[in-house]
C-alpha atoms as a PDB file:
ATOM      1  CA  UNK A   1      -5.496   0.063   6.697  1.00  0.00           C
ATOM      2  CA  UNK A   2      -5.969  -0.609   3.031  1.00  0.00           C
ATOM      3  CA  UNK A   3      -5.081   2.920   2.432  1.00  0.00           C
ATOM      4  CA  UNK A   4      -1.502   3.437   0.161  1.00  0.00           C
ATOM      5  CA  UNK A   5      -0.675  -0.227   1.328  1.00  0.00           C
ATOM      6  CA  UNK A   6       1.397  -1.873  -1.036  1.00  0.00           C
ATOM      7  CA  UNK A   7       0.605  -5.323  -2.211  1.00  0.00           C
ATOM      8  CA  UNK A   8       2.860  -8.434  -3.591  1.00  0.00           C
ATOM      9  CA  UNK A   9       1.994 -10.754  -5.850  1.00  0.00           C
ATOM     10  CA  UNK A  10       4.607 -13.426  -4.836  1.00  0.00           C
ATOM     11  CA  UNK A  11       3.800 -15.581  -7.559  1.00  0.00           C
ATOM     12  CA  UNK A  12       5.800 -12.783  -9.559  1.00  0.00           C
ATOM     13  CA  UNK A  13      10.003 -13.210  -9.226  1.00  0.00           C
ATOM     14  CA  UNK A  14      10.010  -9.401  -9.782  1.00  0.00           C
ATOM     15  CA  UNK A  15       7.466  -8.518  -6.668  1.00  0.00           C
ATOM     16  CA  UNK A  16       8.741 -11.473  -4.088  1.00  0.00           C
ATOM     17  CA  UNK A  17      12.589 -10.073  -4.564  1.00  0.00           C
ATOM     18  CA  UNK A  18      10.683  -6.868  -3.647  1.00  0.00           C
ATOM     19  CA  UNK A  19       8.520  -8.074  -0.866  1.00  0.00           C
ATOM     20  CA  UNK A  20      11.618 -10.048   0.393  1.00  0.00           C
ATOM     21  CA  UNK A  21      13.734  -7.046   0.731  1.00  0.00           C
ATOM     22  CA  UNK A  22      11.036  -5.131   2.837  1.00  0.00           C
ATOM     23  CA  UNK A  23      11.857  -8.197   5.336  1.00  0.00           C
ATOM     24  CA  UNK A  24      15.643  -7.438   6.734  1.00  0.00           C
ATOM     25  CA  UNK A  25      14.046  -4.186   7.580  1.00  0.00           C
ATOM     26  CA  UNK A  26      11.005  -5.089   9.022  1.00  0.00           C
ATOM     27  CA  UNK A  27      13.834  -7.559  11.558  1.00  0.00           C
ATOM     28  CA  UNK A  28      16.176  -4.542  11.732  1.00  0.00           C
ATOM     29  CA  UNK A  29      13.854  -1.706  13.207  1.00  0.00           C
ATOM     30  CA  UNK A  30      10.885  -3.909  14.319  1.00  0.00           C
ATOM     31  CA  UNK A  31      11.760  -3.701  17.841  1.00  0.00           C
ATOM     32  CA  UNK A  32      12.432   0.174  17.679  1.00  0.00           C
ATOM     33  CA  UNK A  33       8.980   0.680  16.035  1.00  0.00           C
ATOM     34  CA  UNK A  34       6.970  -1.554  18.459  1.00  0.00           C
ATOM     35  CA  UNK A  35       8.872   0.772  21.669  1.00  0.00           C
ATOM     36  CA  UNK A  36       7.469   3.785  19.786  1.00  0.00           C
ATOM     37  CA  UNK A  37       4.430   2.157  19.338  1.00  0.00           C
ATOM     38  CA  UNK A  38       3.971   0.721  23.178  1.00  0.00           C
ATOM     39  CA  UNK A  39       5.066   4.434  24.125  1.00  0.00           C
ATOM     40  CA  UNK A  40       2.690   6.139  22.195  1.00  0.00           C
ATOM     41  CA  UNK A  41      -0.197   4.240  23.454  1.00  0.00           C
ATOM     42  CA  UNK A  42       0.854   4.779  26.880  1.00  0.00           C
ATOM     43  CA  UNK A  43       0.425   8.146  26.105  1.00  0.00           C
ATOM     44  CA  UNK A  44      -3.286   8.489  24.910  1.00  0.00           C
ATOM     45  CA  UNK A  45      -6.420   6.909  26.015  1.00  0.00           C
ATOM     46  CA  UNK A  46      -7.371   4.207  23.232  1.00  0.00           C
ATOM     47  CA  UNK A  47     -10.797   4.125  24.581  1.00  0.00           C
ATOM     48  CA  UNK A  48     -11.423   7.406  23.552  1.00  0.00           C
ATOM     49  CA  UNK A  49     -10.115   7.291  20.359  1.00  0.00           C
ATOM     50  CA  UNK A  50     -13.069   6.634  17.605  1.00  0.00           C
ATOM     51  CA  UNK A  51     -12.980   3.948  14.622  1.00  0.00           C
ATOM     52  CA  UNK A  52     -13.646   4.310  11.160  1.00  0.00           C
ATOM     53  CA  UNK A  53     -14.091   1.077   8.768  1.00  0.00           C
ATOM     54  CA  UNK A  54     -10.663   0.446   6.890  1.00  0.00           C
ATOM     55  CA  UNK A  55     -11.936  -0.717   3.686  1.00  0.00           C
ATOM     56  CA  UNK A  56     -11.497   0.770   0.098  1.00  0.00           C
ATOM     57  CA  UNK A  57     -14.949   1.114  -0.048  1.00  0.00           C
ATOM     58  CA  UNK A  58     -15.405   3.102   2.934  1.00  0.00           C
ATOM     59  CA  UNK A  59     -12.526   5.133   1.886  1.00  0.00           C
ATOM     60  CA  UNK A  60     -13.782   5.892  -1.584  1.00  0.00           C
ATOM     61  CA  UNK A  61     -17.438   6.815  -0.116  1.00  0.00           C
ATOM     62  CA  UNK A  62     -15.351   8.982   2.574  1.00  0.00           C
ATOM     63  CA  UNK A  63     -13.944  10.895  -0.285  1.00  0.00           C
ATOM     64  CA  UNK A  64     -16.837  11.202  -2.053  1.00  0.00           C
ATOM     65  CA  UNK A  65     -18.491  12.770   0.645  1.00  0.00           C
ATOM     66  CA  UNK A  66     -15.411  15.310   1.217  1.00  0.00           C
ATOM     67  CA  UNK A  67     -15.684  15.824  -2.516  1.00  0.00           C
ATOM     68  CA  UNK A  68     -19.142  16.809  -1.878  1.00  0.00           C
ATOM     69  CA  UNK A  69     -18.717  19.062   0.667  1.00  0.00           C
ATOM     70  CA  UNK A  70     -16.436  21.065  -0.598  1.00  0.00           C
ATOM     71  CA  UNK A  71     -18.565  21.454  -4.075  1.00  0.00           C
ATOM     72  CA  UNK A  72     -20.926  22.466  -1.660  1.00  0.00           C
ATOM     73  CA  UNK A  73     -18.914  24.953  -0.033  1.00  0.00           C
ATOM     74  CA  UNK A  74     -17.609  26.283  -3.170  1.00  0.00           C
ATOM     75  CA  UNK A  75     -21.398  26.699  -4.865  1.00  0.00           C
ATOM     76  CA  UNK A  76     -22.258  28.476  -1.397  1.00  0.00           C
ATOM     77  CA  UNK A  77     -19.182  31.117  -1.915  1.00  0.00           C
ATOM     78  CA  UNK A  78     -20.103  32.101  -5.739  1.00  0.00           C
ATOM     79  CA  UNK A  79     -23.294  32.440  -4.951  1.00  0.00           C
END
């Protein structure tokens, strides 16, 4: 879940005050969000849900392919 995640470098006063804020409320509405969460899964069947790698990699060859597609959609409507 690389995707728009945001990262701290704590080493940095500027970005730990920032990653420490996130953390009162993470403890706040952490218990709310995991009841959603346990609900939700209730809900579907994880086995038939499918994976996809995570990775930036993956995620920039995913759009690359979508990126293609499309080009090729577009080429196939002009001509």
């Amino acid at each position: 879940m690389e995707r728009n995640v945001r990262h701290y470098d704590i080493g940095d006063p500027h970005q730990a005050l920032q990653f420490v804020s996130i953390l009162p409320r993470l403890a706040r509405h952490g218990h709310s969000l995991r009841r959603l969460l346990e609900k939700q899964l209730a809900i579907i069947d994880v086995n038939k849900l499918t994976s996809k790698p995570w990775s930036k990699l993956s995620q920039r060859q995913e759009d690359e392919r979508l990126v293609a597609a499309k080009r090729t959609e577009l080429e196939q409507a002009v001509a």
